[in-house]
C-alpha atoms as a PDB file:
ATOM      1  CA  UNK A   1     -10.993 -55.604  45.204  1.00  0.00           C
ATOM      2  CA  UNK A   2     -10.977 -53.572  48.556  1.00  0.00           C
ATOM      3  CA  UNK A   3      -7.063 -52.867  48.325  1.00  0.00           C
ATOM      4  CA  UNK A   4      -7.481 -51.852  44.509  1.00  0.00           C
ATOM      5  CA  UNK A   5     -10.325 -49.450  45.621  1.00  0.00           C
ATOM      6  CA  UNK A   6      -8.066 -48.176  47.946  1.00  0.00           C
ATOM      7  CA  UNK A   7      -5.187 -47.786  46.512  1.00  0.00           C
ATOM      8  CA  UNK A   8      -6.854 -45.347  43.686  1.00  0.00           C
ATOM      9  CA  UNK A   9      -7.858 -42.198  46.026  1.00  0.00           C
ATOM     10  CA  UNK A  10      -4.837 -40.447  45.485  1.00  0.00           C
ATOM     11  CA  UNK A  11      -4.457 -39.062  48.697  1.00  0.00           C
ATOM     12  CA  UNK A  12      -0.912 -37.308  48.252  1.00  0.00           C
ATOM     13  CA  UNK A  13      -0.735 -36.204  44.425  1.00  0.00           C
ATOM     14  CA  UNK A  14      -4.657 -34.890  45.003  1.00  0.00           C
ATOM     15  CA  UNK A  15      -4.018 -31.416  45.662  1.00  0.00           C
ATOM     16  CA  UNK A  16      -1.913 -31.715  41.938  1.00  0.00           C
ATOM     17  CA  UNK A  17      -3.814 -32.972  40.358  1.00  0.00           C
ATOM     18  CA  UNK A  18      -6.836 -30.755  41.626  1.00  0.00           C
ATOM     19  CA  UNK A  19      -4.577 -27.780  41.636  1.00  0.00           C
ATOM     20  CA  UNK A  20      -6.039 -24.766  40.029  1.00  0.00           C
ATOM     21  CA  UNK A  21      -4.994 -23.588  36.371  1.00  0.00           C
ATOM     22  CA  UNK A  22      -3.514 -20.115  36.344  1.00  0.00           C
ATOM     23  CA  UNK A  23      -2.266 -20.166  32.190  1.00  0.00           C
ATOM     24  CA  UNK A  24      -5.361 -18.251  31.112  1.00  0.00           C
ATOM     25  CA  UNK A  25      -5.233 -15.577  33.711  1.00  0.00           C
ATOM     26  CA  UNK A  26      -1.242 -14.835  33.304  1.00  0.00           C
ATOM     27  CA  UNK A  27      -1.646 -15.178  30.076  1.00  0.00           C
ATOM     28  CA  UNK A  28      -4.216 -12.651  30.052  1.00  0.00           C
ATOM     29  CA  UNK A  29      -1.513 -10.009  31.640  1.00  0.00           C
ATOM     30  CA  UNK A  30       1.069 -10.857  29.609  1.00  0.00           C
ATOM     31  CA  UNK A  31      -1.215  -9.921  25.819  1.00  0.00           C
ATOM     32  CA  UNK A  32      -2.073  -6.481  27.267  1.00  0.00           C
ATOM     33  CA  UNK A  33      -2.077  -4.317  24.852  1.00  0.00           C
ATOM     34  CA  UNK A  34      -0.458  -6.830  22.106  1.00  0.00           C
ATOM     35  CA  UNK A  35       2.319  -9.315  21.921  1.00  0.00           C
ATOM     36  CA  UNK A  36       4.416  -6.683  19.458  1.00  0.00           C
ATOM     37  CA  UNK A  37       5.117  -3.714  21.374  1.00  0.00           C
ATOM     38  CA  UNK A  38       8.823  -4.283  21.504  1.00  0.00           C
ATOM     39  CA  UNK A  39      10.392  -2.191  23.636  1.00  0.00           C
ATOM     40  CA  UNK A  40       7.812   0.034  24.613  1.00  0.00           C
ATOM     41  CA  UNK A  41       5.925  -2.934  26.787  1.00  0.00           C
ATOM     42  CA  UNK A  42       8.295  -5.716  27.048  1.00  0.00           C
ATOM     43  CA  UNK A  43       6.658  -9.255  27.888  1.00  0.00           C
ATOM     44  CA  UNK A  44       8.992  -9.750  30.376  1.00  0.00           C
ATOM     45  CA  UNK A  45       8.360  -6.856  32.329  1.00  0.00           C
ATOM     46  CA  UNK A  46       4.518  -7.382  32.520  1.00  0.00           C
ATOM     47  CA  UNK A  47       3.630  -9.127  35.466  1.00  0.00           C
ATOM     48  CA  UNK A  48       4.332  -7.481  38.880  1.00  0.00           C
ATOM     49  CA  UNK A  49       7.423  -9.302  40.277  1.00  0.00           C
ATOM     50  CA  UNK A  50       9.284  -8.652  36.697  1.00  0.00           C
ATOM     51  CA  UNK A  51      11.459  -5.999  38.213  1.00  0.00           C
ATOM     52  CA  UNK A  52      12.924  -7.330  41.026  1.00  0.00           C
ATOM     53  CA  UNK A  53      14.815  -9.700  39.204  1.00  0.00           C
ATOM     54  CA  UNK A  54      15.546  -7.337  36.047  1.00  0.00           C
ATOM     55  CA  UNK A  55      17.019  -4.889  38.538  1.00  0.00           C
ATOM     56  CA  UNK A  56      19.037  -7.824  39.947  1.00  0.00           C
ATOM     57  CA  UNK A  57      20.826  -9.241  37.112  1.00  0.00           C
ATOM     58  CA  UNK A  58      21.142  -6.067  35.601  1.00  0.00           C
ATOM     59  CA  UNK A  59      23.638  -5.282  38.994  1.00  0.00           C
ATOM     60  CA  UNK A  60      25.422  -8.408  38.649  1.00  0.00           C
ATOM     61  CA  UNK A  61      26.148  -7.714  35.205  1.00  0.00           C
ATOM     62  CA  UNK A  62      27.023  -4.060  35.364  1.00  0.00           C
ATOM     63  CA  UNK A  63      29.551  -5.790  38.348  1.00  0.00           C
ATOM     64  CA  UNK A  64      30.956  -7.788  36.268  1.00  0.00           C
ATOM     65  CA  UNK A  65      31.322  -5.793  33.496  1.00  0.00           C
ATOM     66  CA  UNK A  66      33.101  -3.119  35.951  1.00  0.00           C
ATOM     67  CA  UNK A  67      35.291  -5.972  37.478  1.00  0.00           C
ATOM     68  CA  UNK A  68      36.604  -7.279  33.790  1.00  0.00           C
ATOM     69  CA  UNK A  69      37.730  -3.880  32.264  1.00  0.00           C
ATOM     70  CA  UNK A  70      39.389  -3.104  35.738  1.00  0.00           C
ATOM     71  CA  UNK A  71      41.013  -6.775  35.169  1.00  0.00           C
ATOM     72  CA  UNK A  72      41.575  -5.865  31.543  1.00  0.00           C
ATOM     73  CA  UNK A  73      43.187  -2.140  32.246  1.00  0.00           C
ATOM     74  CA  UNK A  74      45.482  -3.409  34.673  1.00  0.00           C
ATOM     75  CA  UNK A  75      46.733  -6.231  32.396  1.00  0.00           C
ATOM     76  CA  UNK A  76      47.426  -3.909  29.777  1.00  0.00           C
ATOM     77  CA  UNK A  77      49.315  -1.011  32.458  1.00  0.00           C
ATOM     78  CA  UNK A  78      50.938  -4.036  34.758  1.00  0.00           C
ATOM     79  CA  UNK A  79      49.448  -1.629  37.878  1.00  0.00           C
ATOM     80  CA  UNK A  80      47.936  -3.643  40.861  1.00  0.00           C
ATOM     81  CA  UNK A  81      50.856  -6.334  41.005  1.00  0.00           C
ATOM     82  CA  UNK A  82      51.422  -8.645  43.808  1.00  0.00           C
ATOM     83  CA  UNK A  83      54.742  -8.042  43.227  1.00  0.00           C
END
């Protein structure tokens, strides 16, 4: 019975298992002021590291975007040839 004992303390999944629940409290931030505001309080944008990331696929989108209808204008004109 001593190795059983033992073998039950959990001594590396403890600190998950005793890991404090945050769901309530982001919760709480993200139902300010309703779940139905649309685009006048986004759920995404709620919490305070939202707009870091927004910002950054917004670039890498507007970059691509940018870098296709370049690709797609010179198609069409045959300008920027390797020739």
């Amino acid at each position: 019975f001593g190795s059983v004992n033992c073998a039950e303390k959990r001594g590396i999944v403890n600190w998950m298992t005793n890991y404090p629940d945050k769901v309530m409290e982001i919760k709480k931030v993200q139902m300010t002021g309703g779940t139905c505001q649309a685009e006048a309080n986004p759920t995404w944008l709620k919490q305070q590291g939202d707009l870091l990331p927004l910002a950054f696929g917004a670039a890498l989108v507007g970059f691509g975007s940018v870098n296709c209808a370049i690709g797609h204008y010179r198609l069409a004109t045959g300008k920027g040839k390797l020739d």
